[in-house]
Structure formats: C-alpha cells, structure tokens
PDB file of N, CA and C in Angstrom:
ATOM      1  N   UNK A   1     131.908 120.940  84.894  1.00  0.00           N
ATOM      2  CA  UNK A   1     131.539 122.343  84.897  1.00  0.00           C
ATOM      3  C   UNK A   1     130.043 122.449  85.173  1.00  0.00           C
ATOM      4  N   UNK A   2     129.397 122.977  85.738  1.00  0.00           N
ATOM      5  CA  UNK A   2     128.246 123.214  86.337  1.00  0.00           C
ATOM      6  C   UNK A   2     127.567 123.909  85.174  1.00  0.00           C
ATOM      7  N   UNK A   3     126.198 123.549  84.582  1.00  0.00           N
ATOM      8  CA  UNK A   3     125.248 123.060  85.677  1.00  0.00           C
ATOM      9  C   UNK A   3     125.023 121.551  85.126  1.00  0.00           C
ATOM     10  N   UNK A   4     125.979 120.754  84.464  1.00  0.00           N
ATOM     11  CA  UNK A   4     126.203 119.761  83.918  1.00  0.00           C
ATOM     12  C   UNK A   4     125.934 118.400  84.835  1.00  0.00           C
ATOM     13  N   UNK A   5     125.970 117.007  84.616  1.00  0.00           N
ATOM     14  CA  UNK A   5     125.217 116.493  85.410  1.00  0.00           C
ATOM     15  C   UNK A   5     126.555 115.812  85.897  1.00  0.00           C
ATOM     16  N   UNK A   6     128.098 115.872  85.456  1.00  0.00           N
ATOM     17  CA  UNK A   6     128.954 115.699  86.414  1.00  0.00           C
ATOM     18  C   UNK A   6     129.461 116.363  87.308  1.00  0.00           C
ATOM     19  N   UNK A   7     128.945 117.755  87.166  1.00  0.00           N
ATOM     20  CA  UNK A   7     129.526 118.508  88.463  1.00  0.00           C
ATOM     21  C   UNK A   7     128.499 118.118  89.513  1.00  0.00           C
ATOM     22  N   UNK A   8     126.904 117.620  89.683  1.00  0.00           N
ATOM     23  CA  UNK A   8     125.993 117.593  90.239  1.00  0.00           C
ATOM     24  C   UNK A   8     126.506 116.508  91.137  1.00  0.00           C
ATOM     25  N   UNK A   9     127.636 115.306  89.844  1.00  0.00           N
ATOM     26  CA  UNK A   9     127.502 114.295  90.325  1.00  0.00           C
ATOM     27  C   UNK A   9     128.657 114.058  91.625  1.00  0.00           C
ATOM     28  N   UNK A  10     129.644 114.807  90.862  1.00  0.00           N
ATOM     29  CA  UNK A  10     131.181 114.777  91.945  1.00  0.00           C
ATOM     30  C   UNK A  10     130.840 115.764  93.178  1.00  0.00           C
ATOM     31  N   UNK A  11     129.704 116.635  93.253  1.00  0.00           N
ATOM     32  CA  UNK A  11     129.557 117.691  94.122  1.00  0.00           C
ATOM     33  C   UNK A  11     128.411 116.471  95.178  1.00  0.00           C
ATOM     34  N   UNK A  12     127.829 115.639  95.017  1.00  0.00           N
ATOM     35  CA  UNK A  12     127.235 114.849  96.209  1.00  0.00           C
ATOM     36  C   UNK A  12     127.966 113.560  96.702  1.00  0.00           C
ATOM     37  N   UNK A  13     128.629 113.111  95.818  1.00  0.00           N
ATOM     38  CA  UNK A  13     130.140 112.399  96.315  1.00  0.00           C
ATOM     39  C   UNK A  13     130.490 112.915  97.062  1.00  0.00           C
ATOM     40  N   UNK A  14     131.302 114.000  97.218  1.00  0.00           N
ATOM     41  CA  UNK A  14     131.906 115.501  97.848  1.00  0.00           C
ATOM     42  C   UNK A  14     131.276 115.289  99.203  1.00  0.00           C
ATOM     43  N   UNK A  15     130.216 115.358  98.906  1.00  0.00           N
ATOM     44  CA  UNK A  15     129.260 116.293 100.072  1.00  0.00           C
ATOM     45  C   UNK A  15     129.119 114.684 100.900  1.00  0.00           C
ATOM     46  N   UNK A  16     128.920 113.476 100.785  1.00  0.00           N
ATOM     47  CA  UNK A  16     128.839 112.424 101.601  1.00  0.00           C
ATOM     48  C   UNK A  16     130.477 111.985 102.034  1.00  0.00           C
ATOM     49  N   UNK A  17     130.928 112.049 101.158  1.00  0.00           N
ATOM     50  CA  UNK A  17     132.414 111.802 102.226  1.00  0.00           C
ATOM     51  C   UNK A  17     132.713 112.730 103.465  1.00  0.00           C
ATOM     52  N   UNK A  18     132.321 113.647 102.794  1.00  0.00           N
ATOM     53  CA  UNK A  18     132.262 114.961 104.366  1.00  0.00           C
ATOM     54  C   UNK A  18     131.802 114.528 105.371  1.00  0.00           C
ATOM     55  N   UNK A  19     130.669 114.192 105.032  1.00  0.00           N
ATOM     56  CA  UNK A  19     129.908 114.320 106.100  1.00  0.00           C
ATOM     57  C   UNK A  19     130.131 112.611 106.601  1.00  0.00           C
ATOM     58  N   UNK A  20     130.447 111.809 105.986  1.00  0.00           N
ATOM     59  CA  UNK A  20     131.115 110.343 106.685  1.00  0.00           C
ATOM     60  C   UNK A  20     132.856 110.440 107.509  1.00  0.00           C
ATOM     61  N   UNK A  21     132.616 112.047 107.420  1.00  0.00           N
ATOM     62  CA  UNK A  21     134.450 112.097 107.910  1.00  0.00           C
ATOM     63  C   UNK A  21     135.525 111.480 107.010  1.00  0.00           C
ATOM     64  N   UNK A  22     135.396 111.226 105.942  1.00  0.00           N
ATOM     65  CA  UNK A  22     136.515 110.847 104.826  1.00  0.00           C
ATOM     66  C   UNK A  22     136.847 112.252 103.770  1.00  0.00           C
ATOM     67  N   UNK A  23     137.500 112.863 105.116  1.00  0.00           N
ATOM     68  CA  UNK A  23     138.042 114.172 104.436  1.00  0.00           C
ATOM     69  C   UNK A  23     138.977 114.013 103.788  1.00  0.00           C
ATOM     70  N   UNK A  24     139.815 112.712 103.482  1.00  0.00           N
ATOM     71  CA  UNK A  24     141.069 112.725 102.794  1.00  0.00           C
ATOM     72  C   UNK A  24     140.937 111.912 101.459  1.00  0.00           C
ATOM     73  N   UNK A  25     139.973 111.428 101.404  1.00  0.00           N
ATOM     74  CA  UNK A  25     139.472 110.586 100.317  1.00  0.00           C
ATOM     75  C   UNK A  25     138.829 111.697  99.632  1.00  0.00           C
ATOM     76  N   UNK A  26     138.316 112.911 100.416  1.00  0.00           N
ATOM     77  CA  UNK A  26     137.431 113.898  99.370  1.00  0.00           C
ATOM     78  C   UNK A  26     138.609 114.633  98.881  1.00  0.00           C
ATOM     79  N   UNK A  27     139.352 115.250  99.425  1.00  0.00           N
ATOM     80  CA  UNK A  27     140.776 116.318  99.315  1.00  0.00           C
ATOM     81  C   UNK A  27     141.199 115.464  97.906  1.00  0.00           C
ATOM     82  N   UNK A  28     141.667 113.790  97.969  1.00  0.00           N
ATOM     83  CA  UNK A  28     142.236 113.434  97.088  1.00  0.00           C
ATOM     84  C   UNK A  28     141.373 113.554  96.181  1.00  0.00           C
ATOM     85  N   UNK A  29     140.289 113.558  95.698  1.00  0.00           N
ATOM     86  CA  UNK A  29     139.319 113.240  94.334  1.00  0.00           C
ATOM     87  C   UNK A  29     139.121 114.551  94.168  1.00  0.00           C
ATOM     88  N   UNK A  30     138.928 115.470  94.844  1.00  0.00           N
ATOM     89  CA  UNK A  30     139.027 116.872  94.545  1.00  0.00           C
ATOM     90  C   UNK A  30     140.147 117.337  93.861  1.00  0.00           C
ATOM     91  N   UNK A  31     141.667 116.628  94.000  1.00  0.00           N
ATOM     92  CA  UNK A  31     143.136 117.106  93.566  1.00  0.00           C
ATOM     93  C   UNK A  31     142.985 116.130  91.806  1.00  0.00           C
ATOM     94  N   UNK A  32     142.080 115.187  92.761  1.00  0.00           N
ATOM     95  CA  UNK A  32     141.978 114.343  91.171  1.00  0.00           C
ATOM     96  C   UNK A  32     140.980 115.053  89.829  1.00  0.00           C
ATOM     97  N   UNK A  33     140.087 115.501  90.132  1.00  0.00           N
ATOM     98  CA  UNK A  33     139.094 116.164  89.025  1.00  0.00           C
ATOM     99  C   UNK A  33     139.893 117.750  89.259  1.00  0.00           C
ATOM    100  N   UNK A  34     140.891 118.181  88.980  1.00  0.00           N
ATOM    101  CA  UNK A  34     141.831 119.321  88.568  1.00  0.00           C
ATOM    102  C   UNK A  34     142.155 119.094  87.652  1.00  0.00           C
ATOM    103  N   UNK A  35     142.545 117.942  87.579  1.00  0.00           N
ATOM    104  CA  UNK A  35     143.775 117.403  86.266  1.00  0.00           C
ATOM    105  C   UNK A  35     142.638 117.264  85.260  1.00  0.00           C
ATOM    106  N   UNK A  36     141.183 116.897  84.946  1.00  0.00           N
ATOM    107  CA  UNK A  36     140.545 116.815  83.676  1.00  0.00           C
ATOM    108  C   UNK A  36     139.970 118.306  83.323  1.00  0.00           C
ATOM    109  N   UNK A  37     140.010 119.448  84.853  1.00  0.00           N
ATOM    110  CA  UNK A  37     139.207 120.650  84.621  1.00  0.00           C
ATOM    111  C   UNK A  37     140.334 121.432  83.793  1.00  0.00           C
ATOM    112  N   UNK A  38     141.907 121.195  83.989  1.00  0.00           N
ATOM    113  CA  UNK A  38     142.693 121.853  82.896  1.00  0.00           C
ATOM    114  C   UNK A  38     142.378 121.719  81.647  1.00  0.00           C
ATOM    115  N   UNK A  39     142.187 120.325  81.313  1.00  0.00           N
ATOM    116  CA  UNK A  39     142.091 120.240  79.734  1.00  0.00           C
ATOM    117  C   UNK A  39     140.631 120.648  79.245  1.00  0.00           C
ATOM    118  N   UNK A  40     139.478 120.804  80.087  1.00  0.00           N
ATOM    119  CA  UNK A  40     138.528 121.681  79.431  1.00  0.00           C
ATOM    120  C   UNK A  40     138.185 122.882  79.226  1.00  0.00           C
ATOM    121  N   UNK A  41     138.783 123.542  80.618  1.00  0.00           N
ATOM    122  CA  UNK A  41     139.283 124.852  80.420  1.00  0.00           C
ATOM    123  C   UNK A  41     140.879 125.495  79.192  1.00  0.00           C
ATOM    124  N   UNK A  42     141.360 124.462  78.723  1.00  0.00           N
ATOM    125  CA  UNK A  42     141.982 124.896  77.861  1.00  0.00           C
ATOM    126  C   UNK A  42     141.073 124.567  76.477  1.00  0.00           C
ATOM    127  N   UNK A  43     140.330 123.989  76.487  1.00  0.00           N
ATOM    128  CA  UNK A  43     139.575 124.131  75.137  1.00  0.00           C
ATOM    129  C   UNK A  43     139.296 125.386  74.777  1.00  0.00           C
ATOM    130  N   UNK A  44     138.143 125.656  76.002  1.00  0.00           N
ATOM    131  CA  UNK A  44     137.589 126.472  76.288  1.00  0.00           C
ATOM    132  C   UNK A  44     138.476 127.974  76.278  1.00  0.00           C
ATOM    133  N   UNK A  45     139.589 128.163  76.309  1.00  0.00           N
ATOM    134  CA  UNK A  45     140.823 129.260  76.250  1.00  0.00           C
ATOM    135  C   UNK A  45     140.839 129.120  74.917  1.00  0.00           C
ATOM    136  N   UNK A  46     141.485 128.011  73.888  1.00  0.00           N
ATOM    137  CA  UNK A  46     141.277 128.088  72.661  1.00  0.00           C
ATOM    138  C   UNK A  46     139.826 128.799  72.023  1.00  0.00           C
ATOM    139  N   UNK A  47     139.122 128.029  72.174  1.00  0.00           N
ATOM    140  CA  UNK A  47     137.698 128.675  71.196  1.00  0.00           C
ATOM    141  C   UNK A  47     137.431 130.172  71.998  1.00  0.00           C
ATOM    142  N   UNK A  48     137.268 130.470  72.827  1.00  0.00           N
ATOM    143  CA  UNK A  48     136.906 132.103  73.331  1.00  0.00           C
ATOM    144  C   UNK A  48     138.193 132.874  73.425  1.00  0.00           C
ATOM    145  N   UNK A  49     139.315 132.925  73.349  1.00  0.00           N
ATOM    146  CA  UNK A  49     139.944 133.964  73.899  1.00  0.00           C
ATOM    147  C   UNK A  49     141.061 134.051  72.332  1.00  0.00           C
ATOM    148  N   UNK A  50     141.702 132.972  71.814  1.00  0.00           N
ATOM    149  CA  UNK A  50     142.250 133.464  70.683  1.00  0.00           C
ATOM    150  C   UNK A  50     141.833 133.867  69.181  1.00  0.00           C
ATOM    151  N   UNK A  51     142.766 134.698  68.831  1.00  0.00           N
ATOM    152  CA  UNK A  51     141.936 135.432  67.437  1.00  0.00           C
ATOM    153  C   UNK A  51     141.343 134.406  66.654  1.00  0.00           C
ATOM    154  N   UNK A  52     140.767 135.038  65.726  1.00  0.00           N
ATOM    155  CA  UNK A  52     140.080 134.100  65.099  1.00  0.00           C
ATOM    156  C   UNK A  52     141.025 133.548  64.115  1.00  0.00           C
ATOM    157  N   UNK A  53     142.084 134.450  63.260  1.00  0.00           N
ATOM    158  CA  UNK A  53     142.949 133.282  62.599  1.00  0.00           C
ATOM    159  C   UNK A  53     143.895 132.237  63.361  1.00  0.00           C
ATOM    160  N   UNK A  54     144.423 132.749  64.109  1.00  0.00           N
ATOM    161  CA  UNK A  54     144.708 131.679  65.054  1.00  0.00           C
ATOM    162  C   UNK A  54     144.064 130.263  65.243  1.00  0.00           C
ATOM    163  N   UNK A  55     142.594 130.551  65.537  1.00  0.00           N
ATOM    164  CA  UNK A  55     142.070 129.419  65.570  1.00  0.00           C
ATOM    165  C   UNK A  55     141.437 128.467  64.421  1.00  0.00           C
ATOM    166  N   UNK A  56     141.437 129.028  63.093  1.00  0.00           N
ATOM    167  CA  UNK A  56     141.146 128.748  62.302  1.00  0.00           C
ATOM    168  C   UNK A  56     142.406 128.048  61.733  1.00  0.00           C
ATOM    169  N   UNK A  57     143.957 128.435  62.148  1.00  0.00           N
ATOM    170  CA  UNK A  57     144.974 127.959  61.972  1.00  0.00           C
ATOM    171  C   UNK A  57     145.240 127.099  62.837  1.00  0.00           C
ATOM    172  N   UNK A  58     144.694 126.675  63.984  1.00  0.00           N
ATOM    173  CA  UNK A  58     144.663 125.337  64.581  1.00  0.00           C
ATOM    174  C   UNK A  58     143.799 124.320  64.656  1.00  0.00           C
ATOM    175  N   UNK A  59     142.837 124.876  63.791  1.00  0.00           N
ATOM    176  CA  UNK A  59     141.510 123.886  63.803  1.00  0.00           C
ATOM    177  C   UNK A  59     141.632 123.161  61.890  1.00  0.00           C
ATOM    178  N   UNK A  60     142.578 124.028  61.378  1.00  0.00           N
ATOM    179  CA  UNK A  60     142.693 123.766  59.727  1.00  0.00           C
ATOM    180  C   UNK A  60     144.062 122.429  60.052  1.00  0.00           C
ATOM    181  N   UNK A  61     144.997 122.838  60.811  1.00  0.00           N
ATOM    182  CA  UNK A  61     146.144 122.178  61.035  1.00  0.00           C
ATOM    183  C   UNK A  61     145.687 120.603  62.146  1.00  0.00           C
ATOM    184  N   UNK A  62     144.548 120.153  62.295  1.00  0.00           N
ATOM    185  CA  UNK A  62     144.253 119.573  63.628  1.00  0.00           C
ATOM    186  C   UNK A  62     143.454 118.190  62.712  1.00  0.00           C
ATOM    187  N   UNK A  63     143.981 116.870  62.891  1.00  0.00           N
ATOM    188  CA  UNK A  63     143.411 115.646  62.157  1.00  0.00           C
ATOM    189  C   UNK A  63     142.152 115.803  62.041  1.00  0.00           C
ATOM    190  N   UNK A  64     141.657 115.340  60.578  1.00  0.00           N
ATOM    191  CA  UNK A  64     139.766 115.435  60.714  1.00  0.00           C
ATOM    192  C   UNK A  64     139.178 114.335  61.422  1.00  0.00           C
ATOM    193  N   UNK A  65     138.301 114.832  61.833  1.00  0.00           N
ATOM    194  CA  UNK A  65     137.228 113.596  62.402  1.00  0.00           C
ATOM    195  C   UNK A  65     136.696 113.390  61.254  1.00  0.00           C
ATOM    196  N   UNK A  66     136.522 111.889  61.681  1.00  0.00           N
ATOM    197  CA  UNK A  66     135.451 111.030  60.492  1.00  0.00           C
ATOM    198  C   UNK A  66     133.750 111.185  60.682  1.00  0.00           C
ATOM    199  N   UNK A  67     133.180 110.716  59.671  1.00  0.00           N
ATOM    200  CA  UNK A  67     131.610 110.783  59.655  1.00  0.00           C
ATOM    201  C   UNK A  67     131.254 109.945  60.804  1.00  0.00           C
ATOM    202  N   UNK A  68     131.743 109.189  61.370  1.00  0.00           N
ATOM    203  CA  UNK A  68     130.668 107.960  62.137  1.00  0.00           C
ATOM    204  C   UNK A  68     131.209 108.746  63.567  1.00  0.00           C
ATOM    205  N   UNK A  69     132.740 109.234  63.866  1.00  0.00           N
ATOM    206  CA  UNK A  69     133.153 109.677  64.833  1.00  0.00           C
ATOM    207  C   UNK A  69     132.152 110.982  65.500  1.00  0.00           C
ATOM    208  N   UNK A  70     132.094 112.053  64.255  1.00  0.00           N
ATOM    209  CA  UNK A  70     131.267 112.914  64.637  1.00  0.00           C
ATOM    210  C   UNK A  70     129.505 112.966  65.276  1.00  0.00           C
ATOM    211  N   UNK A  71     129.630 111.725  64.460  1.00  0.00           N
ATOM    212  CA  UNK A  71     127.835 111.108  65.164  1.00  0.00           C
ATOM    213  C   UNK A  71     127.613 110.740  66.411  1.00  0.00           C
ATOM    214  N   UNK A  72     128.949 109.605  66.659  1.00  0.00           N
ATOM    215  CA  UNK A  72     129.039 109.272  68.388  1.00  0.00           C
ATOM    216  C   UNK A  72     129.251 110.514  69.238  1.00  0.00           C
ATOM    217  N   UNK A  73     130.316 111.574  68.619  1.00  0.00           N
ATOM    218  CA  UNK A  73     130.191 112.688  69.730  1.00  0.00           C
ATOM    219  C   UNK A  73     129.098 113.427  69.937  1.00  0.00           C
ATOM    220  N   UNK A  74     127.902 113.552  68.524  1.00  0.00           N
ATOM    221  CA  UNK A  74     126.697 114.192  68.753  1.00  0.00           C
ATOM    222  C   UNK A  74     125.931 113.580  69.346  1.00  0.00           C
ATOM    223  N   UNK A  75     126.183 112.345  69.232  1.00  0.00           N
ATOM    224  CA  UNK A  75     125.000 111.117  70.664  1.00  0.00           C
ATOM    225  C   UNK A  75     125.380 111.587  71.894  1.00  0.00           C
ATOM    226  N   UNK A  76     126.945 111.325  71.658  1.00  0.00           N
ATOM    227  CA  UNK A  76     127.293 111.269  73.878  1.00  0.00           C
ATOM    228  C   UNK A  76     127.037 113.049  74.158  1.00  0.00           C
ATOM    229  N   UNK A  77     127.250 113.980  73.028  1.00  0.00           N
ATOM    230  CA  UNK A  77     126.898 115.089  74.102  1.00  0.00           C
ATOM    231  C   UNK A  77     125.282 115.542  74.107  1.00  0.00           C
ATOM    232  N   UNK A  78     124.400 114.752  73.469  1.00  0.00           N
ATOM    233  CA  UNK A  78     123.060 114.811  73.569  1.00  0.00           C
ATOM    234  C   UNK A  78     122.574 114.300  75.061  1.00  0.00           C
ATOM    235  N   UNK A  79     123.123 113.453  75.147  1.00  0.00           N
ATOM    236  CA  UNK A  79     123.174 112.310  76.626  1.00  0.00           C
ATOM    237  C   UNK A  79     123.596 113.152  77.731  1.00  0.00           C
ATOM    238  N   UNK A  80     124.486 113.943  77.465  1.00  0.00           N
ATOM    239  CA  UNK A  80     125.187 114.434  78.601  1.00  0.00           C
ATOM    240  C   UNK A  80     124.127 116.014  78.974  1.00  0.00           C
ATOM    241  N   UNK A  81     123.797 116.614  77.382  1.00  0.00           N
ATOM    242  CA  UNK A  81     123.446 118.033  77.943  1.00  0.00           C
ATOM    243  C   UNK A  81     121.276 117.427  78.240  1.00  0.00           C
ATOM    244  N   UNK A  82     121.044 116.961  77.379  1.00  0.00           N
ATOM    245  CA  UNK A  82     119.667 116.370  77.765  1.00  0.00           C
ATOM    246  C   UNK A  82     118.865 116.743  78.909  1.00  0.00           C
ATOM    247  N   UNK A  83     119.621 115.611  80.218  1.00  0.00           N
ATOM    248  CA  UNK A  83     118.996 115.688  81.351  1.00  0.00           C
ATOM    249  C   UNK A  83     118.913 117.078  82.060  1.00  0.00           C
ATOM    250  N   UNK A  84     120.154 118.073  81.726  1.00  0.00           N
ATOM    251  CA  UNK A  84     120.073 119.329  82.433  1.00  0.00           C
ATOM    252  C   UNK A  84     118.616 120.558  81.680  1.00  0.00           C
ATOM    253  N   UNK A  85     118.500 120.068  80.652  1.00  0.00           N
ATOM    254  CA  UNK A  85     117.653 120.505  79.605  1.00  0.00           C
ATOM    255  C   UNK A  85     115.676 120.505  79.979  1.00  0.00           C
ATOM    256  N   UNK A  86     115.697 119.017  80.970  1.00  0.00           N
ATOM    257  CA  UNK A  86     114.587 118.638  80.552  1.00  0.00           C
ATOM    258  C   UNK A  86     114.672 118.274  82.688  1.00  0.00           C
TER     259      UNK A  86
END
C-alpha cells in the first residue's frame, strides 16, 4: 500500500520489466501481489468499517499475542514505517 517502501519497491520491479519487454512476467507478479492486497485490505475492512462491538467481539474472541511476539511486531513495523518517515 503506498506510500510504504513495498509498494515503491514492486512499483520499480514493475516499471523495469516493462520497459525490458517482460510484459508477462510483470502481468504475472502483478496477479501475484492481489492475493496478499486481499488480506490487508480485509484487516483494514475489519478495524474501519465494522461496529465497534463487533470488533471488540472479534478482537476479545481472537488468540492473545505474547509479550516477546508483540515486541518483534513493534521492531518489524518500526523498520518498515521508518524509512518513509525520515
């Protein structure tokens, strides 16, 4: 999802297969990064669009993360949002 540093990254991939004439190698990796943009856009449908008990009833019903788990995800998305930051 833009302005993130994997859309920057799959969008100059993109843009050199084009232009090397490997339009079918781009078509396919393009059909391929669909299938991960569903499951973030369904997060993303969960947290903004349903009520709030709803989501409080799927986030109460949903395995806990552990202490050390939650740390690695606050590292890797420090890593990830960072560079767009700075």
């Amino acid at each position: 999802m833009p302005p993130f540093i994997g859309f920057f990254t799959k969008f100059y991939v993109f843009s050199a297969l084009i232009e090397k004439n490997l339009i079918i190698m781009a078509i396919f990796l393009v059909l391929a990064s669909v299938l991960p943009a569903y499951y973030y856009l369904r997060i993303s449908t969960l947290i903004f669009f349903l009520p709030t008990t709803k989501r409080i009833f799927l986030l109460s019903n949903s395995s806990s993360i552990g202490h050390l788990i939650s740390i690695i995800l606050t590292f890797c998305v420090t890593f990830i949002v960072y560079p767009f930051i700075f």
